[in-house]
C-alpha atoms as a PDB file:
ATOM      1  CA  UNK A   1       0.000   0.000   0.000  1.00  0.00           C
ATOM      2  CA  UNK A   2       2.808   2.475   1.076  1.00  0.00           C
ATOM      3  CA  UNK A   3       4.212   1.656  -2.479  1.00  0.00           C
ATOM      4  CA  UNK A   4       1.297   2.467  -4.492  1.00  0.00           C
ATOM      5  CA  UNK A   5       1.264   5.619  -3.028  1.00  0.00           C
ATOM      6  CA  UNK A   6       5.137   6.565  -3.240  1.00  0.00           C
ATOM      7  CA  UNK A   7       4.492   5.730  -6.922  1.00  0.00           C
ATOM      8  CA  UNK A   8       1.479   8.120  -7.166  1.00  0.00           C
ATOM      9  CA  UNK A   9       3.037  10.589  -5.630  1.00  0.00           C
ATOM     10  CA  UNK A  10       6.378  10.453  -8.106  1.00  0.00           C
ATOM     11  CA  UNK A  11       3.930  10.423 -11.124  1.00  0.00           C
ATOM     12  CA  UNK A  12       2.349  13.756  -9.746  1.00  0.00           C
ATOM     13  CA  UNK A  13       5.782  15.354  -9.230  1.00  0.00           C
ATOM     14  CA  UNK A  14       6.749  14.579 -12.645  1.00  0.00           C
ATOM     15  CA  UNK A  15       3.994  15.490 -14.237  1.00  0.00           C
ATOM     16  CA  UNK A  16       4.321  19.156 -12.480  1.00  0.00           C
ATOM     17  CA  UNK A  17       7.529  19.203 -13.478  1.00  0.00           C
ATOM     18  CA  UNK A  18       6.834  18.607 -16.744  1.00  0.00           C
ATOM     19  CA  UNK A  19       3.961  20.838 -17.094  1.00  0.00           C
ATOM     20  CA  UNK A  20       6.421  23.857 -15.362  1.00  0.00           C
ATOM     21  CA  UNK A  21       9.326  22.850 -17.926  1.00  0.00           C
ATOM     22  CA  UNK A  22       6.964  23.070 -21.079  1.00  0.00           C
ATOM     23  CA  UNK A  23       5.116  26.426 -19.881  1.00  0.00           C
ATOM     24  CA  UNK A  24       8.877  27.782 -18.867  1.00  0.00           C
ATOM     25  CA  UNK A  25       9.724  27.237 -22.597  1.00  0.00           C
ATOM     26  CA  UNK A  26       6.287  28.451 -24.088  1.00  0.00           C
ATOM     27  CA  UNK A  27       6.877  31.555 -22.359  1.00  0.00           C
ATOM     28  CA  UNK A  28      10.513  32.069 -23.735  1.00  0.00           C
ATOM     29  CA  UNK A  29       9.312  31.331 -27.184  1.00  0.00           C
ATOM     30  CA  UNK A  30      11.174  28.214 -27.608  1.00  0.00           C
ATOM     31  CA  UNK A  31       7.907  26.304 -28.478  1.00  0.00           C
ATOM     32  CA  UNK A  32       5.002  27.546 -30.698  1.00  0.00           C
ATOM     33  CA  UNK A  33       1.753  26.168 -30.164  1.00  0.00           C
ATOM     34  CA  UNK A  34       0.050  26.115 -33.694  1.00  0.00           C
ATOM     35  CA  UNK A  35      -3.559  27.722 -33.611  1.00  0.00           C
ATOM     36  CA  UNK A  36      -6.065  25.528 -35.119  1.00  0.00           C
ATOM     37  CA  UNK A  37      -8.959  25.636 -37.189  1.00  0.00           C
ATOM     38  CA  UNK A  38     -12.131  23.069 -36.420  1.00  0.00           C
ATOM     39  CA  UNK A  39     -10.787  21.036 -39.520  1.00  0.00           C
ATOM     40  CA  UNK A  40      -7.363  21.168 -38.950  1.00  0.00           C
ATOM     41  CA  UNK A  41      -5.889  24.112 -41.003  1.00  0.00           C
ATOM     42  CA  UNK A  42      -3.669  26.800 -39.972  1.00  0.00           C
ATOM     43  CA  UNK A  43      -5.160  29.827 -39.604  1.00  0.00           C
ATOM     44  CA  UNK A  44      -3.401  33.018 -40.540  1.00  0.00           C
ATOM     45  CA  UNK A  45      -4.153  35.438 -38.280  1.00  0.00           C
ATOM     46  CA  UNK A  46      -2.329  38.368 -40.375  1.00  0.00           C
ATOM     47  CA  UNK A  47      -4.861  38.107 -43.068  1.00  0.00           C
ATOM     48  CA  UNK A  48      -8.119  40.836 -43.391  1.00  0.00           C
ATOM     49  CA  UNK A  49      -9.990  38.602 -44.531  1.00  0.00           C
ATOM     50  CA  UNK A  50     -10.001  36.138 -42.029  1.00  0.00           C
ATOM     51  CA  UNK A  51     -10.440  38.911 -39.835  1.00  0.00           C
ATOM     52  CA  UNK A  52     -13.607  39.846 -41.291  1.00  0.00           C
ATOM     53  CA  UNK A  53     -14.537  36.181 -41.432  1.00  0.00           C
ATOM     54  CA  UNK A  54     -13.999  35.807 -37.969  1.00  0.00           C
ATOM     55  CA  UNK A  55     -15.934  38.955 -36.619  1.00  0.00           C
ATOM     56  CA  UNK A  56     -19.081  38.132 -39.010  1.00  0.00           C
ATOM     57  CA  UNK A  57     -18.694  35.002 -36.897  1.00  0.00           C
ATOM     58  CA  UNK A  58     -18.249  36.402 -33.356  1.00  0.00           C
ATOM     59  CA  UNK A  59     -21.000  39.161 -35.147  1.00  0.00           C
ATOM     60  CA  UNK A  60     -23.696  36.296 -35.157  1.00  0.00           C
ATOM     61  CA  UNK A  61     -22.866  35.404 -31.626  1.00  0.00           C
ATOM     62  CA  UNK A  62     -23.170  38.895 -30.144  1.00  0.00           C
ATOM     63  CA  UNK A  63     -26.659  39.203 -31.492  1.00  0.00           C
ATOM     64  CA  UNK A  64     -27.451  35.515 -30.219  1.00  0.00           C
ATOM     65  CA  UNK A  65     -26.349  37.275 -26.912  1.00  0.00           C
ATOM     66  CA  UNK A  66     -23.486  34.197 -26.449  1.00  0.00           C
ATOM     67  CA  UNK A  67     -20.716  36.607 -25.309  1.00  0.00           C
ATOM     68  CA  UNK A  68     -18.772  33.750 -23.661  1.00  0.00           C
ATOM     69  CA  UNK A  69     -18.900  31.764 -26.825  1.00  0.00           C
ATOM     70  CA  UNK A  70     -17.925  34.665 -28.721  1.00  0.00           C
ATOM     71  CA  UNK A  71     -14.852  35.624 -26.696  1.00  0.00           C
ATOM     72  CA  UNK A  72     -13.820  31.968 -27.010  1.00  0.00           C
ATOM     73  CA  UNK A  73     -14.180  31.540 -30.641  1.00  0.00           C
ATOM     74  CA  UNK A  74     -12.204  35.047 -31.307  1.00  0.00           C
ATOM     75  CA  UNK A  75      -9.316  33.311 -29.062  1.00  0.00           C
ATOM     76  CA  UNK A  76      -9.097  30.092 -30.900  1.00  0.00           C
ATOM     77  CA  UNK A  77      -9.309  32.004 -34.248  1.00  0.00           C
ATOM     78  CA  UNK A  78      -6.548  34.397 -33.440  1.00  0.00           C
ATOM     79  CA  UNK A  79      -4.365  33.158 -30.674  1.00  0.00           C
ATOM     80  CA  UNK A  80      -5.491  35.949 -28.565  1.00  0.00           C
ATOM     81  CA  UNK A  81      -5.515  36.432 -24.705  1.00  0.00           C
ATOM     82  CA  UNK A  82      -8.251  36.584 -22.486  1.00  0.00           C
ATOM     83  CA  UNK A  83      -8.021  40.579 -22.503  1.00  0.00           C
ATOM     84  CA  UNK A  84      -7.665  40.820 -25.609  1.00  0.00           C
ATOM     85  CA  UNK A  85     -10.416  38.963 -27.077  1.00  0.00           C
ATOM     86  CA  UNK A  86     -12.816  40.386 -24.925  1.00  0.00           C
ATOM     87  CA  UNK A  87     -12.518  43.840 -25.507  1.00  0.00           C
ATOM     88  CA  UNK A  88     -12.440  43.162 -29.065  1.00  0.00           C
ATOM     89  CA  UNK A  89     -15.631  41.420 -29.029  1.00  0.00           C
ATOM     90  CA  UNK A  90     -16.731  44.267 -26.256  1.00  0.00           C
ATOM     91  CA  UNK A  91     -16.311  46.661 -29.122  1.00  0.00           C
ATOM     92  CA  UNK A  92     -17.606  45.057 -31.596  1.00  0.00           C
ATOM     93  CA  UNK A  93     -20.853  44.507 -29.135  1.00  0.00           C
ATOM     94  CA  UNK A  94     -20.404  48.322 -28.987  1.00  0.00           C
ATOM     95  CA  UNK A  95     -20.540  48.995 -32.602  1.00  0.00           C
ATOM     96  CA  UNK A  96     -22.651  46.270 -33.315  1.00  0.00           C
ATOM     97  CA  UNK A  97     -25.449  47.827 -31.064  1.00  0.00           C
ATOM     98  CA  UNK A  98     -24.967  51.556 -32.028  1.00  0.00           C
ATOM     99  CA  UNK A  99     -24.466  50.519 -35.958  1.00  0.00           C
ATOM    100  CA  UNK A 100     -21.340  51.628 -36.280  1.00  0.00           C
ATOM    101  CA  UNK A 101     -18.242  50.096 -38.604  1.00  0.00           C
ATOM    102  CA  UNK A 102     -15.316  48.520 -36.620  1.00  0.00           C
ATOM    103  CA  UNK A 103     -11.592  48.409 -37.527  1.00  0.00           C
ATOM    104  CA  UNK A 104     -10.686  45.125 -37.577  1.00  0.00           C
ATOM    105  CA  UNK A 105      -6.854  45.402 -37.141  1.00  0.00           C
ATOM    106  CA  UNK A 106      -5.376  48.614 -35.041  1.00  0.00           C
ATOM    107  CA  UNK A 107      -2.672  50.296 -37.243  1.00  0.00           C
ATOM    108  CA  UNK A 108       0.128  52.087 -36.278  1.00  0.00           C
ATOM    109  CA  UNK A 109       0.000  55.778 -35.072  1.00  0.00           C
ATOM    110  CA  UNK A 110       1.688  57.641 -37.836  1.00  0.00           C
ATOM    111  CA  UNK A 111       3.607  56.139 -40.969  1.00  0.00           C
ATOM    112  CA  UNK A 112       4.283  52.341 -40.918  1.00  0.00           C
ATOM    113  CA  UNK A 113       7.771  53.404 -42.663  1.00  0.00           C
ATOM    114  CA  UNK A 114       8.602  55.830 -39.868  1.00  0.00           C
ATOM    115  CA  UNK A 115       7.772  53.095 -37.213  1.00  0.00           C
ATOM    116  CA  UNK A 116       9.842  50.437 -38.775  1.00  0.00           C
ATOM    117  CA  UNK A 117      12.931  52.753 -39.107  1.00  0.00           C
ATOM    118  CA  UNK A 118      12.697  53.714 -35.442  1.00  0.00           C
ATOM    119  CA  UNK A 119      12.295  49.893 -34.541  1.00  0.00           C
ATOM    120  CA  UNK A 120      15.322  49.347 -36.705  1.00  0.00           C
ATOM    121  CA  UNK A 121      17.292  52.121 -35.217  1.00  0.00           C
ATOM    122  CA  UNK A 122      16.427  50.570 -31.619  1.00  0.00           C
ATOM    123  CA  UNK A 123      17.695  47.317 -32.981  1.00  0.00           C
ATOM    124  CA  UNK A 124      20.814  48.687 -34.008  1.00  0.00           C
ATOM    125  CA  UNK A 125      21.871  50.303 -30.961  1.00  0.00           C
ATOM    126  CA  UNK A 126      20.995  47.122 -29.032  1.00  0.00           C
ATOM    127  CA  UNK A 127      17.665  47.843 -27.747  1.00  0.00           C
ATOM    128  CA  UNK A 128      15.654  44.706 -28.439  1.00  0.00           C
ATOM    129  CA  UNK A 129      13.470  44.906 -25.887  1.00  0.00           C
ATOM    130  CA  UNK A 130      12.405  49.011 -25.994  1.00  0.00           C
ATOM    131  CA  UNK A 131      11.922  48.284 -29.448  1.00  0.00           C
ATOM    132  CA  UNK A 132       9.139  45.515 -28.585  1.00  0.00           C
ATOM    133  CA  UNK A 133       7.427  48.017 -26.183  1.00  0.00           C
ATOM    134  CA  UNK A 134       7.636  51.056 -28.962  1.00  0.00           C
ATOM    135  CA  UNK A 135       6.303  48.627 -31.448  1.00  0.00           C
ATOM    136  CA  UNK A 136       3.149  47.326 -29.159  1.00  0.00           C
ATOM    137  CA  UNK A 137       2.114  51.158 -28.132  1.00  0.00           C
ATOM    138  CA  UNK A 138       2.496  51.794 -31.412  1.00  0.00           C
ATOM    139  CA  UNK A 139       0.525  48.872 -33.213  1.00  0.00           C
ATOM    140  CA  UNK A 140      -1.546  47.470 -30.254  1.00  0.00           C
ATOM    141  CA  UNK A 141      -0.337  44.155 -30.734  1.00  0.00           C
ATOM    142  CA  UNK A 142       0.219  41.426 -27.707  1.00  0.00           C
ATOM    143  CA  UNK A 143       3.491  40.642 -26.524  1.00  0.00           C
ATOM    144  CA  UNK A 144       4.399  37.982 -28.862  1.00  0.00           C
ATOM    145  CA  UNK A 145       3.164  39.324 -32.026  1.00  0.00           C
ATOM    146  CA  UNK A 146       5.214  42.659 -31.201  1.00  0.00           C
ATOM    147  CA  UNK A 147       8.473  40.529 -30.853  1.00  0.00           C
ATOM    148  CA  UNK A 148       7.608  38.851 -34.246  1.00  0.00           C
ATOM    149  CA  UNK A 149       7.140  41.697 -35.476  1.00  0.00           C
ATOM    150  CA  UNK A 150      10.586  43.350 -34.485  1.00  0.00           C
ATOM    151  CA  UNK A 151      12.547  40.244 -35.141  1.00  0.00           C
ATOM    152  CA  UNK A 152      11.257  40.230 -38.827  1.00  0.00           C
ATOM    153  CA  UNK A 153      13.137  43.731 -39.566  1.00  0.00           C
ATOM    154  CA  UNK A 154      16.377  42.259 -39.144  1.00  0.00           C
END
């Protein structure tokens, strides 16, 4: 009996372990967790016209009043956080309900070219990480997508 135990217990340990060595690496990067589509295909998050896709989607939802649903169907879609995806649906609830037109994707403030030649000069002096912050007040985008982002102008 004291065996069975000992032996549970060692499975739990190294399955926290496990769970805390993947997540470590997740966080760093280091492993990319592909986002899905109900039949399998990659969805590209980048593209408009998923983006439209996707809100005619969550669209239906809002007026079905299935918020929840909604919020989870924009994060499986785009890879989005919890935040994230619920503001965006929040506004599009907004402009949904007053009849308004949303923007889809938040642009940069000012010139895209003027952005990506201060994110280049950042990179150049060694500022990796400024650069990622400059790039997400600038754009809006999460963490991750900002760092994308950046690393592609090398």
């Amino acid at each position: 009996m004291e065996n069975i135990i000992l032996i549970v217990l060692i499975c739990i340990l190294m399955a926290l372990i496990a769970y805390r060595v993947v997540n470590k690496h997740r966080e760093r990067g280091q492993i990319q967790v592909p986002i899905n589509s109900k039949n399998g295909e990659n969805i590209d998050n980048t593209s408009t016209k998923n983006h439209v896709n996707i809100d005619e989607k969550i669209g239906k939802l809002i007026l079905e009043k299935q918020m929840i649903k909604a919020v989870k169907e924009y994060r499986i879609a785009t890879g989005a956080g919890l935040m994230e995806a619920k503001n965006h649906v929040d506004a599009l609830a907004v402009a949904i309900k007053e009849g308004k037109q949303v923007v889809l994707d938040k642009q940069p403030k000012g010139n895209k070219d003027e952005l990506d030649a201060r994110l280049r000069k950042l990179l150049s002096d060694g500022q990796k990480v400024k650069a990622v912050k400059v790039c997400r007040e600038a754009t809006g985008y999460d963490l991750l997508k900002a760092k994308r982002y950046v690393e592609s102008l090398n």
